[in-house]
C-alpha atoms as a PDB file:
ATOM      1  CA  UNK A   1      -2.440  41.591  61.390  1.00  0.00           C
ATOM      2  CA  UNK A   2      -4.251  40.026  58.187  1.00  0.00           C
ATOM      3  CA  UNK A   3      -5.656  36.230  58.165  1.00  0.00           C
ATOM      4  CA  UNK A   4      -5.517  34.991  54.790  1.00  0.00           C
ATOM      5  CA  UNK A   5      -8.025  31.836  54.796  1.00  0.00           C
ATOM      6  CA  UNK A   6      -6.478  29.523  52.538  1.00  0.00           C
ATOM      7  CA  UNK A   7      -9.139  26.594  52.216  1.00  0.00           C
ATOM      8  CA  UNK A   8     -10.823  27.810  49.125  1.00  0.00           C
ATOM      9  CA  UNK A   9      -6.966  27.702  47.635  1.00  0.00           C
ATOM     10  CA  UNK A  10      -6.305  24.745  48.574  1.00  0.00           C
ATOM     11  CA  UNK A  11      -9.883  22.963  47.303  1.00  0.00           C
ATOM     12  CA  UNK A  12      -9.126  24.645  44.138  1.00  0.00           C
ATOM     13  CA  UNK A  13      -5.486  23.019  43.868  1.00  0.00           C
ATOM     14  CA  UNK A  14      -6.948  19.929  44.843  1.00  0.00           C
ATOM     15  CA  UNK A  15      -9.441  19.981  42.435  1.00  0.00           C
ATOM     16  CA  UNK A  16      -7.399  21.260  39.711  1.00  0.00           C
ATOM     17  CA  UNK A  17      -4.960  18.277  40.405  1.00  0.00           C
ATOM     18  CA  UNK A  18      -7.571  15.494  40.248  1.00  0.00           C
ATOM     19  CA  UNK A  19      -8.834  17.090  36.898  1.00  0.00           C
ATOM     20  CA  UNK A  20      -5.273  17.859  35.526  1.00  0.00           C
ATOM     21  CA  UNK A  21      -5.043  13.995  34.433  1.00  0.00           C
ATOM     22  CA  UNK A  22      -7.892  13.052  32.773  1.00  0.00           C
ATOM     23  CA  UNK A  23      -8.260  16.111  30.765  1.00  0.00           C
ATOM     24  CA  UNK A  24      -4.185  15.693  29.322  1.00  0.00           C
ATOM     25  CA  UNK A  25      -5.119  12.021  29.027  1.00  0.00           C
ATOM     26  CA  UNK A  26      -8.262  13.033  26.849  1.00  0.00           C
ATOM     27  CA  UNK A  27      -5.874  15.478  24.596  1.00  0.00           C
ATOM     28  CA  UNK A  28      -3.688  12.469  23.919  1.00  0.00           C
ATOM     29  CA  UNK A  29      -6.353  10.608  22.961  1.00  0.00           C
ATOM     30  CA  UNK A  30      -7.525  12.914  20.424  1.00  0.00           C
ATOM     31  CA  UNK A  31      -4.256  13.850  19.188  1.00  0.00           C
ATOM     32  CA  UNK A  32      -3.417  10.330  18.100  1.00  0.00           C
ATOM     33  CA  UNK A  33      -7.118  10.063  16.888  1.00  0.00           C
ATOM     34  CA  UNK A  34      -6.105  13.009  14.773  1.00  0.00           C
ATOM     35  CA  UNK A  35      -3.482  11.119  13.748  1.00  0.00           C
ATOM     36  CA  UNK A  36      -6.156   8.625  12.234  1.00  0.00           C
ATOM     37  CA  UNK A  37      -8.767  10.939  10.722  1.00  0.00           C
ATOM     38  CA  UNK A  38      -9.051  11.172   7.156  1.00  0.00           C
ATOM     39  CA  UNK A  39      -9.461   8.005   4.270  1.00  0.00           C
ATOM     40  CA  UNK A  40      -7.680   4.456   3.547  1.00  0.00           C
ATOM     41  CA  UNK A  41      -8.344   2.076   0.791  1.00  0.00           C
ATOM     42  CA  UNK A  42      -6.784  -1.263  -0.117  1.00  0.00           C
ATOM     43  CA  UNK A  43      -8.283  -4.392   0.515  1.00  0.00           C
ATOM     44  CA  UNK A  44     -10.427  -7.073   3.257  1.00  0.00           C
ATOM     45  CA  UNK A  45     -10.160 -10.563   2.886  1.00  0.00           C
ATOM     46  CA  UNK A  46     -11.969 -13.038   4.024  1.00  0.00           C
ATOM     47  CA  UNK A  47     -10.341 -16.841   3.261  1.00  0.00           C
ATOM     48  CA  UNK A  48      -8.748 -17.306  -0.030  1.00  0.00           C
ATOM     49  CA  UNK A  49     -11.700 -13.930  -1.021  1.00  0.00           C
ATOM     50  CA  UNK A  50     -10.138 -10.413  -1.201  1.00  0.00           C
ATOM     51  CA  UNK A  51     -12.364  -6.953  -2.341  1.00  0.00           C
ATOM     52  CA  UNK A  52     -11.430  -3.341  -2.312  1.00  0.00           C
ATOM     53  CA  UNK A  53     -12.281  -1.478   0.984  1.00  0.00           C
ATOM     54  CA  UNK A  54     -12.818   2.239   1.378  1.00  0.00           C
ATOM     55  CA  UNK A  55     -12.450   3.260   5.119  1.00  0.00           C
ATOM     56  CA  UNK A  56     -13.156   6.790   6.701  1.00  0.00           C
ATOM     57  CA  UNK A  57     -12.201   7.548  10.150  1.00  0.00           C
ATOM     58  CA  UNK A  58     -14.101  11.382  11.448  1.00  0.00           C
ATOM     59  CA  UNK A  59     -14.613  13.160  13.856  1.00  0.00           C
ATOM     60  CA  UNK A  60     -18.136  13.170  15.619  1.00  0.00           C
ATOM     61  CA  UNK A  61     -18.395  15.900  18.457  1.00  0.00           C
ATOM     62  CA  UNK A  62     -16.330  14.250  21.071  1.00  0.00           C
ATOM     63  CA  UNK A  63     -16.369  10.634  19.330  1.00  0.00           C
ATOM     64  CA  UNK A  64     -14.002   9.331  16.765  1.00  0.00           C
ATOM     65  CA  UNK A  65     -16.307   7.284  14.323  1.00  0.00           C
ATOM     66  CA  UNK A  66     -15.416   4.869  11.219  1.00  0.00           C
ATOM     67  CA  UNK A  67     -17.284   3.927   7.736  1.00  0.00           C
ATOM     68  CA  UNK A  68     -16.254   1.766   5.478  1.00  0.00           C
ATOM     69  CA  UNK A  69     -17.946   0.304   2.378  1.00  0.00           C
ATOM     70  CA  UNK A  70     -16.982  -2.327  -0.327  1.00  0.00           C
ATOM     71  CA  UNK A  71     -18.280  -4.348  -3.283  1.00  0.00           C
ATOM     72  CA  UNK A  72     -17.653  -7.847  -4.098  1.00  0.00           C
ATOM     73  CA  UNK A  73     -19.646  -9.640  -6.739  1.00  0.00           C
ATOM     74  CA  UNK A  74     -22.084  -6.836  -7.428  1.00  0.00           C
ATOM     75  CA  UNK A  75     -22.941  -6.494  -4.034  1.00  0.00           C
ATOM     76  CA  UNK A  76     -22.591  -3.662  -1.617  1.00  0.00           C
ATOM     77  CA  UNK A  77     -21.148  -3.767   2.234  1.00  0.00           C
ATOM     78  CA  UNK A  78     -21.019  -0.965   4.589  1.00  0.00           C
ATOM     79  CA  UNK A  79     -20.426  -1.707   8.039  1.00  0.00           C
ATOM     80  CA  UNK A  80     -20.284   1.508  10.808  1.00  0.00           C
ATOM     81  CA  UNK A  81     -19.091   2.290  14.326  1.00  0.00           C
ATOM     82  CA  UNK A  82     -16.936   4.162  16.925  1.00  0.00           C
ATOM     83  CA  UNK A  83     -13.062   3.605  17.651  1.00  0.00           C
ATOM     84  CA  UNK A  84     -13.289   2.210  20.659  1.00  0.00           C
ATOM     85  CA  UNK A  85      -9.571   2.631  22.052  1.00  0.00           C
ATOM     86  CA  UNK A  86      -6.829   4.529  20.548  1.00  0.00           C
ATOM     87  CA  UNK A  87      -3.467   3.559  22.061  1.00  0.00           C
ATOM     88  CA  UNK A  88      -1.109   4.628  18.856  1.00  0.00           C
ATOM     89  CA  UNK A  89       0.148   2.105  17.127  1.00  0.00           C
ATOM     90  CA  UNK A  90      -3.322   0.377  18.019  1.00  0.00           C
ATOM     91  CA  UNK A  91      -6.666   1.105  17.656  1.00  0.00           C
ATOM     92  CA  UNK A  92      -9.904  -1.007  18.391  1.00  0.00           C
ATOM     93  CA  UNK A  93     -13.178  -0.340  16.539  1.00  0.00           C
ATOM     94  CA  UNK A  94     -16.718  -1.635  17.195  1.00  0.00           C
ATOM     95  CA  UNK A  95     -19.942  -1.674  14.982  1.00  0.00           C
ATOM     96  CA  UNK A  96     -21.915  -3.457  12.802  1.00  0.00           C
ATOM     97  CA  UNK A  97     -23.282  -3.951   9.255  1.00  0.00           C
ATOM     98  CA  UNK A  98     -25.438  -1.341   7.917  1.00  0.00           C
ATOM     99  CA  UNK A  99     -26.009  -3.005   4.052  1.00  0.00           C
ATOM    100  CA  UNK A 100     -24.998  -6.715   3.848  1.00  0.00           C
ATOM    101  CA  UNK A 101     -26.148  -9.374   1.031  1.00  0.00           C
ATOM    102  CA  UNK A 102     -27.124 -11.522   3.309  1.00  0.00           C
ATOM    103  CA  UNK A 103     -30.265  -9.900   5.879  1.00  0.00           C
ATOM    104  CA  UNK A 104     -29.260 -12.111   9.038  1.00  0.00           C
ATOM    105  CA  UNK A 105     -25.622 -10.442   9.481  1.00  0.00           C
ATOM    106  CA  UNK A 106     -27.291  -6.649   8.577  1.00  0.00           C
ATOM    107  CA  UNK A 107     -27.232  -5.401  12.505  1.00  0.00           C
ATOM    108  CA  UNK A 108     -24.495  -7.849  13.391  1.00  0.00           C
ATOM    109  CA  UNK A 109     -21.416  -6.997  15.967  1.00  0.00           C
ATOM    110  CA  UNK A 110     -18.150  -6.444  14.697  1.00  0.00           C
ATOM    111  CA  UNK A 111     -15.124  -5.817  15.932  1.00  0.00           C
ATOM    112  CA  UNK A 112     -11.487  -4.582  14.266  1.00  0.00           C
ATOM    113  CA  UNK A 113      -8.394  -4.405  15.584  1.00  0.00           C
ATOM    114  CA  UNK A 114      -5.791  -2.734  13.900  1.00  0.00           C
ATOM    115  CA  UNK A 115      -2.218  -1.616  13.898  1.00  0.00           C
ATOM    116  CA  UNK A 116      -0.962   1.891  12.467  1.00  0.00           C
ATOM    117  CA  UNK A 117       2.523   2.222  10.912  1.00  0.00           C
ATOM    118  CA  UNK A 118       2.913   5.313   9.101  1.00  0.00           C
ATOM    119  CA  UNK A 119       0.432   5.358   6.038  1.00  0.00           C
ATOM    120  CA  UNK A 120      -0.041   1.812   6.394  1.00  0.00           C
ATOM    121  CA  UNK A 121      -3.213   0.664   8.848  1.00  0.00           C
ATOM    122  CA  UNK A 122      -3.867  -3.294   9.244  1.00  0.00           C
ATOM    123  CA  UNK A 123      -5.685  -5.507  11.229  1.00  0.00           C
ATOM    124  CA  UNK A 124      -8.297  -8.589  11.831  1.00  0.00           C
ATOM    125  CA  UNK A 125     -11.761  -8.596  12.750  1.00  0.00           C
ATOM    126  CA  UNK A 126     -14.833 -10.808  13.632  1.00  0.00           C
ATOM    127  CA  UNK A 127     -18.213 -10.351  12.521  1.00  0.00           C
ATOM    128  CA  UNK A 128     -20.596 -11.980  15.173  1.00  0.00           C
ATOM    129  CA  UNK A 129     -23.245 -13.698  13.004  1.00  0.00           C
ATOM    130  CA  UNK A 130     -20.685 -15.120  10.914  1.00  0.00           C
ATOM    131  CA  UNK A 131     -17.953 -15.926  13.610  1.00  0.00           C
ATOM    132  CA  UNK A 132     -15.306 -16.166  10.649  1.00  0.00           C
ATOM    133  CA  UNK A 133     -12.452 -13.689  10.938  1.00  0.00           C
ATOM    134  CA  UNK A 134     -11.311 -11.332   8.393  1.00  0.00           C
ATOM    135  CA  UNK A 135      -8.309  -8.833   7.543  1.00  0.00           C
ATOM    136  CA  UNK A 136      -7.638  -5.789   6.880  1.00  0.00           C
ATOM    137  CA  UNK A 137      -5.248  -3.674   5.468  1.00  0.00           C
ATOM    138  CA  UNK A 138      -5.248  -0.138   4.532  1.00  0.00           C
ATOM    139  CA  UNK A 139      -3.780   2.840   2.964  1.00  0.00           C
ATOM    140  CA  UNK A 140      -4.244   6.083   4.160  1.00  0.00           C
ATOM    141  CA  UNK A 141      -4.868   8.500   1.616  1.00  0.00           C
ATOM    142  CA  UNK A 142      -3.203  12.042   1.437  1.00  0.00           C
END
């Protein structure tokens, strides 16, 4: 008569079962990022102020990362950062200013939260050195 040792088996199944999760939770999380990838344009506004925006949302290895650049007055912002937290229809994005008229909010925290519906991507954020909020709204291009 054979003894089959079935510990290693069952580690395995264990194991596979406390990885199963988090890995189908990851795929989610990139298939709705995928659902984001790609270029929007329309406009931020910022009191009664409004200026075209030009967003891109890529891919980075395993990180979903945003860019976005505008001019208002002759003067160039760009602002970078991750996405945060996908949850489809939301997403939350941090970063900061990479080229900003004024030197003291270059560096500065921002955040973005947004709302996806269809083509159409909009939101508020808060830049930290100007604690003023602004909004967004985009559309994605095909």
């Amino acid at each position: 008569m054979r003894i089959v040792k079935w510990t290693p088996l069952v580690g395995l199944m264990v194991l596979a079962l406390i990885i199963w999760p988090p890995m189908r939770q990851a795929s989610g999380q990139e298939d709705a990022a995928k659902a984001i990838l790609g270029v929007g344009e329309e406009t931020i506004s910022q009191g009664s102020g409004s200026a075209r925006l030009r967003v891109e949302f890529f891919q980075d290895g395993d990180k979903f990362n945003w860019k976005w650049n505008t001019d208002l007055r002759s003067s160039k912002y760009e602002a970078e950062g991750t996405v945060t937290k996908i949850a489809l229809p939301a997403l939350e994005l941090q970063g900061k200013y990479t080229s900003h008229p004024s030197r003291e909010i270059v560096n500065s925290p921002m955040t973005v939260s947004l709302v996806v519906q269809g083509d159409q991507i909009q939101g508020n954020g808060l830049t930290a050195a100007v604690n003023r909020g602004f909004t967004v709204s985009l559309t994605r291009k095909k």
